[in-house]
C-alpha atoms as a PDB file:
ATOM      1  CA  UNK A   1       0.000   0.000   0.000  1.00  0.00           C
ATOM      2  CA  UNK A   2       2.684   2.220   0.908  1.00  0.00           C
ATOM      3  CA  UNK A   3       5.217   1.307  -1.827  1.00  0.00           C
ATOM      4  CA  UNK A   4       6.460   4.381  -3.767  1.00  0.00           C
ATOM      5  CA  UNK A   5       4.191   3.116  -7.099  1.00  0.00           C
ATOM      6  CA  UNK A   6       1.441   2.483  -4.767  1.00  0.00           C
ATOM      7  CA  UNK A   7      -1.734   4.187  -6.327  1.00  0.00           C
ATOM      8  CA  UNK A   8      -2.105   5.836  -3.058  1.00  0.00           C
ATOM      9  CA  UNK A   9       1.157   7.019  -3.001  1.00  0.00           C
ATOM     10  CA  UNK A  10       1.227   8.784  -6.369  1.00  0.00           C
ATOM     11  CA  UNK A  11      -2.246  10.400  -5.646  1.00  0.00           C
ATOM     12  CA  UNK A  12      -0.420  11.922  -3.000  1.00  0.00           C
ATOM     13  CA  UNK A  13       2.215  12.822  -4.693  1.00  0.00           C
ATOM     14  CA  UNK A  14      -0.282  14.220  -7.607  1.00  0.00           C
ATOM     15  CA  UNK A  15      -1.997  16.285  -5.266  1.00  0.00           C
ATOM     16  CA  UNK A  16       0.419  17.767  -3.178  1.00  0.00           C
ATOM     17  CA  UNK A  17       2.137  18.763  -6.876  1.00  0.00           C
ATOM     18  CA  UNK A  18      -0.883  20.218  -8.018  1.00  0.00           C
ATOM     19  CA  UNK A  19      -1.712  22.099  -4.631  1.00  0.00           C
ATOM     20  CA  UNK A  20       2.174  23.528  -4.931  1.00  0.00           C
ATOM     21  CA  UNK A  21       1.754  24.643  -8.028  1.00  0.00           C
ATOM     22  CA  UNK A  22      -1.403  26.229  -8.108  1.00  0.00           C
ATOM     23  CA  UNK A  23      -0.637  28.464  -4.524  1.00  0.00           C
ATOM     24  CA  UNK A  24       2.814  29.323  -6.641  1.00  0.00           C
ATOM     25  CA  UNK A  25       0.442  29.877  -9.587  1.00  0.00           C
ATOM     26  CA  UNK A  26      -1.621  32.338  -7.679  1.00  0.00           C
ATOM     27  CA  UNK A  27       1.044  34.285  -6.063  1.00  0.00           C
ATOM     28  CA  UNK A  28       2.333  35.013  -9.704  1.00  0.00           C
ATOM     29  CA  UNK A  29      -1.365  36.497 -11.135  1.00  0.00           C
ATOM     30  CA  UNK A  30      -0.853  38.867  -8.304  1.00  0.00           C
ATOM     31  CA  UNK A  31       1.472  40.975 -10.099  1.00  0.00           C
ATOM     32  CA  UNK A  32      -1.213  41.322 -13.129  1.00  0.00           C
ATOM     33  CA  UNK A  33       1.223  41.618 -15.787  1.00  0.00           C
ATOM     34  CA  UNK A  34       2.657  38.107 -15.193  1.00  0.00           C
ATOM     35  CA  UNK A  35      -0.819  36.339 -15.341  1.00  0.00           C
ATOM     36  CA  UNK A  36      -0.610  35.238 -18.962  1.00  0.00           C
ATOM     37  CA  UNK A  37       2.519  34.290 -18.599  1.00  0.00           C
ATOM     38  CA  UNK A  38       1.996  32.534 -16.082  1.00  0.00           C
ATOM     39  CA  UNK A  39      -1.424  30.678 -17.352  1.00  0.00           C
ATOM     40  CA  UNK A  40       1.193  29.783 -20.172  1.00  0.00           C
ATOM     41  CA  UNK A  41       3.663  27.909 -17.574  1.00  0.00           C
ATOM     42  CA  UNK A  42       1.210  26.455 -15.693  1.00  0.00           C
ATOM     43  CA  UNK A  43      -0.135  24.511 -19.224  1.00  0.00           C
ATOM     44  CA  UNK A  44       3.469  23.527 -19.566  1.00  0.00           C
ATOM     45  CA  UNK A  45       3.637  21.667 -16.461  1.00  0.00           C
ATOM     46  CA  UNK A  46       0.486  20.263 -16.725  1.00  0.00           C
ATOM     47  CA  UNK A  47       0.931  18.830 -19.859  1.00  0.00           C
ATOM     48  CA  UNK A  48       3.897  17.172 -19.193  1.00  0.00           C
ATOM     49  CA  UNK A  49       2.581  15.709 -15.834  1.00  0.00           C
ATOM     50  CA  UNK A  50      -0.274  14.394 -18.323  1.00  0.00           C
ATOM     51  CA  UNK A  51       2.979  13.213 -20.423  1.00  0.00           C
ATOM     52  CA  UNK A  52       4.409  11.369 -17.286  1.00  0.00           C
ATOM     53  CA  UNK A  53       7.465  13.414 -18.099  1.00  0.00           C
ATOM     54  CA  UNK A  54       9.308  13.891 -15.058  1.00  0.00           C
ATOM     55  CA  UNK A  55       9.670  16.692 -14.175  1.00  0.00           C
ATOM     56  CA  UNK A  56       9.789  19.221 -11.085  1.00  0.00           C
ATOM     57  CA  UNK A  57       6.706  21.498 -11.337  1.00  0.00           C
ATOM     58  CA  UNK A  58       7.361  24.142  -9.231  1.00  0.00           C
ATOM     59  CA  UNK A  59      11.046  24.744 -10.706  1.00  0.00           C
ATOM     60  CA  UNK A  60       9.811  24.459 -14.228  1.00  0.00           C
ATOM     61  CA  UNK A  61       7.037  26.684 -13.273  1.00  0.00           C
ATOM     62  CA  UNK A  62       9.336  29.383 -12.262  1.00  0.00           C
ATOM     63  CA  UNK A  63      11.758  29.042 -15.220  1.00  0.00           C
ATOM     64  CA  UNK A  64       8.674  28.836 -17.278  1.00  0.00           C
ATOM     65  CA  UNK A  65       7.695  32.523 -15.768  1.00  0.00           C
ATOM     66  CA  UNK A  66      10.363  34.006 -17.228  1.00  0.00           C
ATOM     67  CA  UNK A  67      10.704  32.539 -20.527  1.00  0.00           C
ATOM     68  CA  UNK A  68       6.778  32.952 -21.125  1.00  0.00           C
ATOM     69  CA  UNK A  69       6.536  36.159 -20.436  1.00  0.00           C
ATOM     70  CA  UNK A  70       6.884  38.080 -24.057  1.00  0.00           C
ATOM     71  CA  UNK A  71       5.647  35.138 -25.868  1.00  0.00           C
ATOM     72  CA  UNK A  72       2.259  35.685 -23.985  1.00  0.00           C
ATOM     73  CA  UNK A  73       2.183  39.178 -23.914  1.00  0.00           C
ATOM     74  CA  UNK A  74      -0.459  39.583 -26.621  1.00  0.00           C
ATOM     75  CA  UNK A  75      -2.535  36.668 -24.755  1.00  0.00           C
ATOM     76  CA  UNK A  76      -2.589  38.624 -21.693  1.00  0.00           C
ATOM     77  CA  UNK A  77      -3.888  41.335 -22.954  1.00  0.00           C
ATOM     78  CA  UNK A  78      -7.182  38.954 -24.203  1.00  0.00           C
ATOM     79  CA  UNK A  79      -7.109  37.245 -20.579  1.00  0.00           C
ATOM     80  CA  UNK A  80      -7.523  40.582 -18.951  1.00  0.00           C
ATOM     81  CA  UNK A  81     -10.327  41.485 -21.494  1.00  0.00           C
ATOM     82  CA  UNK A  82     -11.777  38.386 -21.193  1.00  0.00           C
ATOM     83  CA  UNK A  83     -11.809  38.658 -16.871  1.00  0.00           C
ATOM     84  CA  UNK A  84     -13.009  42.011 -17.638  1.00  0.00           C
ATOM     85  CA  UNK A  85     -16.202  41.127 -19.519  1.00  0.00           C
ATOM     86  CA  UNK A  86     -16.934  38.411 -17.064  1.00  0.00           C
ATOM     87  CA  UNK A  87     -16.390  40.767 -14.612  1.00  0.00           C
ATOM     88  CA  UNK A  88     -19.144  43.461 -15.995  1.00  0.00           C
ATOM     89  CA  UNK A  89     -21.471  41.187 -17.263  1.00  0.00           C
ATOM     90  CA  UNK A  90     -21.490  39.463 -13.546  1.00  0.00           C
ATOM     91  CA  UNK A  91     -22.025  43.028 -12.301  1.00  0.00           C
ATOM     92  CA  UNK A  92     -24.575  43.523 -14.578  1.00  0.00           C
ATOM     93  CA  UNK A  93     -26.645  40.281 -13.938  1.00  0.00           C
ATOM     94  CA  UNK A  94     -26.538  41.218 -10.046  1.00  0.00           C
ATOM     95  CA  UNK A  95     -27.381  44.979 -10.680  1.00  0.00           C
ATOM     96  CA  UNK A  96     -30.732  46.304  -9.129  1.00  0.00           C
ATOM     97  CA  UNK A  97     -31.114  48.245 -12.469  1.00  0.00           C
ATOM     98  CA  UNK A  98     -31.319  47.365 -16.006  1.00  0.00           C
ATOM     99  CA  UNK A  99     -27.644  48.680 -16.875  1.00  0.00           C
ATOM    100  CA  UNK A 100     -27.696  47.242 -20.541  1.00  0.00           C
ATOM    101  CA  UNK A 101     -30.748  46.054 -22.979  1.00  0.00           C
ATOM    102  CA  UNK A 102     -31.138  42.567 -22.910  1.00  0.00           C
ATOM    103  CA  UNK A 103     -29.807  41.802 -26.440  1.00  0.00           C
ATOM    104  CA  UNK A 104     -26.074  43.897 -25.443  1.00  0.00           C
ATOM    105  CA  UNK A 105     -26.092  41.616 -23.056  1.00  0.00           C
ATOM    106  CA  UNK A 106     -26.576  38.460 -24.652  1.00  0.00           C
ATOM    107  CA  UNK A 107     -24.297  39.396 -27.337  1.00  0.00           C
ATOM    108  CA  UNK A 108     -21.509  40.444 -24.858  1.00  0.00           C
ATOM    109  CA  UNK A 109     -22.164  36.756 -23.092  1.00  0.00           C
ATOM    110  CA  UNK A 110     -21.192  34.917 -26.768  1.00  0.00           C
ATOM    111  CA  UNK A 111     -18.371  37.374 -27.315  1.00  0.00           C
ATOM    112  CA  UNK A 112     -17.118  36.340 -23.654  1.00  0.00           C
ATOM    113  CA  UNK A 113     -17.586  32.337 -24.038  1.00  0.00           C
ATOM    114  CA  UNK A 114     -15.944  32.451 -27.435  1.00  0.00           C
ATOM    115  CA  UNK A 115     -12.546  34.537 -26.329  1.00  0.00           C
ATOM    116  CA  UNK A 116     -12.762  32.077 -22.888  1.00  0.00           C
ATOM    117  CA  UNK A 117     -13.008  28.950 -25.351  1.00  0.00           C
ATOM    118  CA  UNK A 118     -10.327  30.210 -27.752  1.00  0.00           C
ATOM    119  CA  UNK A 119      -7.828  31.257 -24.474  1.00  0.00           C
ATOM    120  CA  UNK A 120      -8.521  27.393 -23.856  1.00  0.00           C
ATOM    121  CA  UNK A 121      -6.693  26.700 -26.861  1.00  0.00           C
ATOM    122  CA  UNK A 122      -4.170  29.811 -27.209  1.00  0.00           C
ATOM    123  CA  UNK A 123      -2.584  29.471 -23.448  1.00  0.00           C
ATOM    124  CA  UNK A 124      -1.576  25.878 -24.179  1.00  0.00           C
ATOM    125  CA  UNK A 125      -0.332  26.060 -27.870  1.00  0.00           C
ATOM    126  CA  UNK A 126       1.500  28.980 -26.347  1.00  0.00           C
ATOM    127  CA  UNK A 127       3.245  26.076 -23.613  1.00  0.00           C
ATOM    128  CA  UNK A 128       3.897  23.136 -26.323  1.00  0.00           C
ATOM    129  CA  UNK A 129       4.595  24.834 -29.400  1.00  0.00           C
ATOM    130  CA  UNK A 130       7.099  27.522 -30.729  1.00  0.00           C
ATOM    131  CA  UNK A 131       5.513  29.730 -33.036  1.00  0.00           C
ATOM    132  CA  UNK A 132       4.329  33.325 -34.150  1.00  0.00           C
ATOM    133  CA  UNK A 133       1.428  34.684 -32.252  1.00  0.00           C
ATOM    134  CA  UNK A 134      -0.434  35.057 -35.064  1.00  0.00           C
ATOM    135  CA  UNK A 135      -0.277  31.790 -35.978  1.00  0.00           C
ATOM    136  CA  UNK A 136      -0.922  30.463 -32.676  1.00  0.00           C
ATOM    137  CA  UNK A 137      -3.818  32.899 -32.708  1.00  0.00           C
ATOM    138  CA  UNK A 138      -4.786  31.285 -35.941  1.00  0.00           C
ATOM    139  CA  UNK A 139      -4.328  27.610 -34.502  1.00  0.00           C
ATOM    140  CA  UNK A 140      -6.196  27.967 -31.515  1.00  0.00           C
ATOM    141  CA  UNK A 141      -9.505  29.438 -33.764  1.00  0.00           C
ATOM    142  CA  UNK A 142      -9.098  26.502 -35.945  1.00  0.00           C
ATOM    143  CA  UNK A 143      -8.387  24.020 -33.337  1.00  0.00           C
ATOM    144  CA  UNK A 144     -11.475  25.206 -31.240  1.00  0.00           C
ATOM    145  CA  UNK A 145     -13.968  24.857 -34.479  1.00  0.00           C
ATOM    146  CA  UNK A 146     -12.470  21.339 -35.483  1.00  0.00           C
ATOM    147  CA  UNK A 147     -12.842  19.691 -31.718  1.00  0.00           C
ATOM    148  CA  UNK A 148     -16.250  21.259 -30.898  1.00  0.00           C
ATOM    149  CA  UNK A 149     -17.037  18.377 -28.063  1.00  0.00           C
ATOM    150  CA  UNK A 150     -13.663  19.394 -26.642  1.00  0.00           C
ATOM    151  CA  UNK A 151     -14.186  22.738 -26.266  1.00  0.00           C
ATOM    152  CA  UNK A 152     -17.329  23.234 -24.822  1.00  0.00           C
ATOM    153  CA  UNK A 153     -15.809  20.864 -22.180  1.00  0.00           C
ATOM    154  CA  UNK A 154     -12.792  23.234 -21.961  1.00  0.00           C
ATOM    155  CA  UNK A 155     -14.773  26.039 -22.085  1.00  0.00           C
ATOM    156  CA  UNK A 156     -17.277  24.956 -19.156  1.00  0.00           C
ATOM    157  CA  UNK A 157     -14.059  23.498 -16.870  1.00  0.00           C
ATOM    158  CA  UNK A 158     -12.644  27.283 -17.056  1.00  0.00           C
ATOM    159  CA  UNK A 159     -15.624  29.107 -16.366  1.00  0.00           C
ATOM    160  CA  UNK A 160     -16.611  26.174 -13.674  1.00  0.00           C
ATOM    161  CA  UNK A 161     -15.897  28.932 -10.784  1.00  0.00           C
ATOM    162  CA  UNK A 162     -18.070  31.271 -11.707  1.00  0.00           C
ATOM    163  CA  UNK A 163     -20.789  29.432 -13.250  1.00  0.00           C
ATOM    164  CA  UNK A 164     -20.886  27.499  -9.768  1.00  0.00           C
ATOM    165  CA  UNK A 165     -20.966  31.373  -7.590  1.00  0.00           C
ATOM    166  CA  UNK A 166     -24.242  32.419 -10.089  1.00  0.00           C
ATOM    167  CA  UNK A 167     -26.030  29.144  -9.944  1.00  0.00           C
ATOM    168  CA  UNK A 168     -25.140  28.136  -6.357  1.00  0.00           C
ATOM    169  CA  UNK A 169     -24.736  31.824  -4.867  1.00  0.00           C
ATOM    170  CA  UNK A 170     -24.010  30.292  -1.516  1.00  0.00           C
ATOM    171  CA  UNK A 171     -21.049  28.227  -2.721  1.00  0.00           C
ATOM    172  CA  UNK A 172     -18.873  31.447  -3.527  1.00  0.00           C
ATOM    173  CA  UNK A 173     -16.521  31.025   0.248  1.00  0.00           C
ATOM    174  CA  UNK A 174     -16.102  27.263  -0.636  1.00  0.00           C
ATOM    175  CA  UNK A 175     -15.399  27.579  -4.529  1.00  0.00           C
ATOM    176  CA  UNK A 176     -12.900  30.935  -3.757  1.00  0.00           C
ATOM    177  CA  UNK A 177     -10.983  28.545  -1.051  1.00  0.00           C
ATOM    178  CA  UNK A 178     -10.855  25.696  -3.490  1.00  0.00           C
ATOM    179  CA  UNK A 179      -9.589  27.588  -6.728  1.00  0.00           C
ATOM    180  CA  UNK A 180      -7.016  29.426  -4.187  1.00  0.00           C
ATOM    181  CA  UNK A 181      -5.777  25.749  -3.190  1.00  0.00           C
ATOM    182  CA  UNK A 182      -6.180  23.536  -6.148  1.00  0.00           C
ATOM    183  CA  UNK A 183      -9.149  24.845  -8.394  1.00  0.00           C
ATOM    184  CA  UNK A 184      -6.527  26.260 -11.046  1.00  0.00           C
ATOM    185  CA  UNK A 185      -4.004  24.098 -11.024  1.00  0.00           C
ATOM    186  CA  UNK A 186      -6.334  20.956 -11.087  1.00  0.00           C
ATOM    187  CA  UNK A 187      -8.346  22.524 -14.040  1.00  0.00           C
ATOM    188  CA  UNK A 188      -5.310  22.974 -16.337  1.00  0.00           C
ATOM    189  CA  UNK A 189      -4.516  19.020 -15.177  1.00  0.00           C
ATOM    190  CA  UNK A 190      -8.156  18.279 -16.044  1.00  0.00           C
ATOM    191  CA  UNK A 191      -7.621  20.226 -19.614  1.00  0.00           C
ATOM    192  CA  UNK A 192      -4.268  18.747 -20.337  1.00  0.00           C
ATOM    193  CA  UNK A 193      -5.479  15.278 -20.747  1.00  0.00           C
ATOM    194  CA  UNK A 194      -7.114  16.085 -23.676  1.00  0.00           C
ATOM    195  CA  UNK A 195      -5.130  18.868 -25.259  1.00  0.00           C
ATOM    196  CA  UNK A 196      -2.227  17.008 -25.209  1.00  0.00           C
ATOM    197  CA  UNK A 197      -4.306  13.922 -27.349  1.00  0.00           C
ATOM    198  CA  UNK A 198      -5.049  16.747 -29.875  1.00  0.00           C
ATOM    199  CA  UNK A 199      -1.445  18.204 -29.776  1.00  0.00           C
ATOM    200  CA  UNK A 200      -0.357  14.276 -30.675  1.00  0.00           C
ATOM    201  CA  UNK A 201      -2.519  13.856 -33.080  1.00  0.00           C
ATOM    202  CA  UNK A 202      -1.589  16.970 -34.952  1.00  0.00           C
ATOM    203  CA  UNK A 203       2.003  16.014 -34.538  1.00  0.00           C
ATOM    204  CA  UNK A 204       0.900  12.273 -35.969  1.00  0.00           C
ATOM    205  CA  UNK A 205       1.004  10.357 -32.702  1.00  0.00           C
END
């Protein structure tokens, strides 16, 4: 039970990794201008903990941090629009007052689910491949319209928090203390296991 290839063993191991990484993960959104490169390292990890490729996550994390940080400068700046809209139209829905017709609304819902499902994509081609942003850009839009199943699971994992704090209002304390502990980390893991069977497939197996 205790050996070290026990299942137990490496589900500790799993989790403690993943609860490591994401409180490092956090810590580096804090400073804003590091939080798509850091979404960016945290995909790396992930996806080569869904590889089985060892490695140590919170040293390639850091390392990651660093070497992300141009490359994902023009994905940041869609993160932080993307937070932003969730952020209003949140506001919004909550708001005593009408603050919008119902139809700018609706509209700036679809914009917001299609820029979170094509970050879904962008973040991790941004962590596996080398390329031009543009064509990354390009990649994830095509990548998101050819694996439509994928996707909307993708899409739903990363907006799991908040769809959780608007359909379960009194959930908000236990969903902020999980994503602060695991929630981010553990949905990149969750994302990775089928990214990375796209990214094979693309690159034949």
């Amino acid at each position: 039970m205790f050996q070290p290839d026990s299942l137990l063993i490496r589900f500790l191991t799993k989790t403690c990794d993943l609860l490591f990484l994401n409180i490092v993960f956090v810590l580096s959104c804090v400073t804003i201008v590091f939080s798509g490169a850091a979404v960016t390292s945290l995909y790396a990890v992930t996806l080569k903990m869904m590889r089985e490729q060892d490695c140590d996550p919170i040293k390639s994390f850091l390392q990651g941090l660093r070497r992300n940080f141009l490359p994902s400068s023009f994905a940041t700046i869609l993160l932080l629009a993307d937070v932003t809209l969730l952020a209003v139209l949140r506001s919004v829905l909550y708001a005593e007052t009408l603050l919008m017709p119902p139809v700018i609304f609706v509209l700036l819902a679809i914009l917001a689910v299609c820029l979170t499902a094509l970050l879904s994509y962008l973040f991790p081609l941004l962590a596996r491949f080398e390329n031009t942003f543009s064509r990354h850009l390009s990649n994830a839009v095509r990548l998101s319209l050819a694996n439509l199943p994928v996707t909307v699971f993708l899409t739903a994992v990363n907006l799991l928090p908040l769809l959780l704090c608007l359909f379960i209002p009194p959930s908000l304390g236990v969903v902020f203390a999980f994503w602060l502990l695991f929630g981010f980390a553990a949905e990149a893991w969750v994302n990775s296991f089928y990214l990375n069977r796209i990214f094979q497939s693309l690159q034949g197996g």
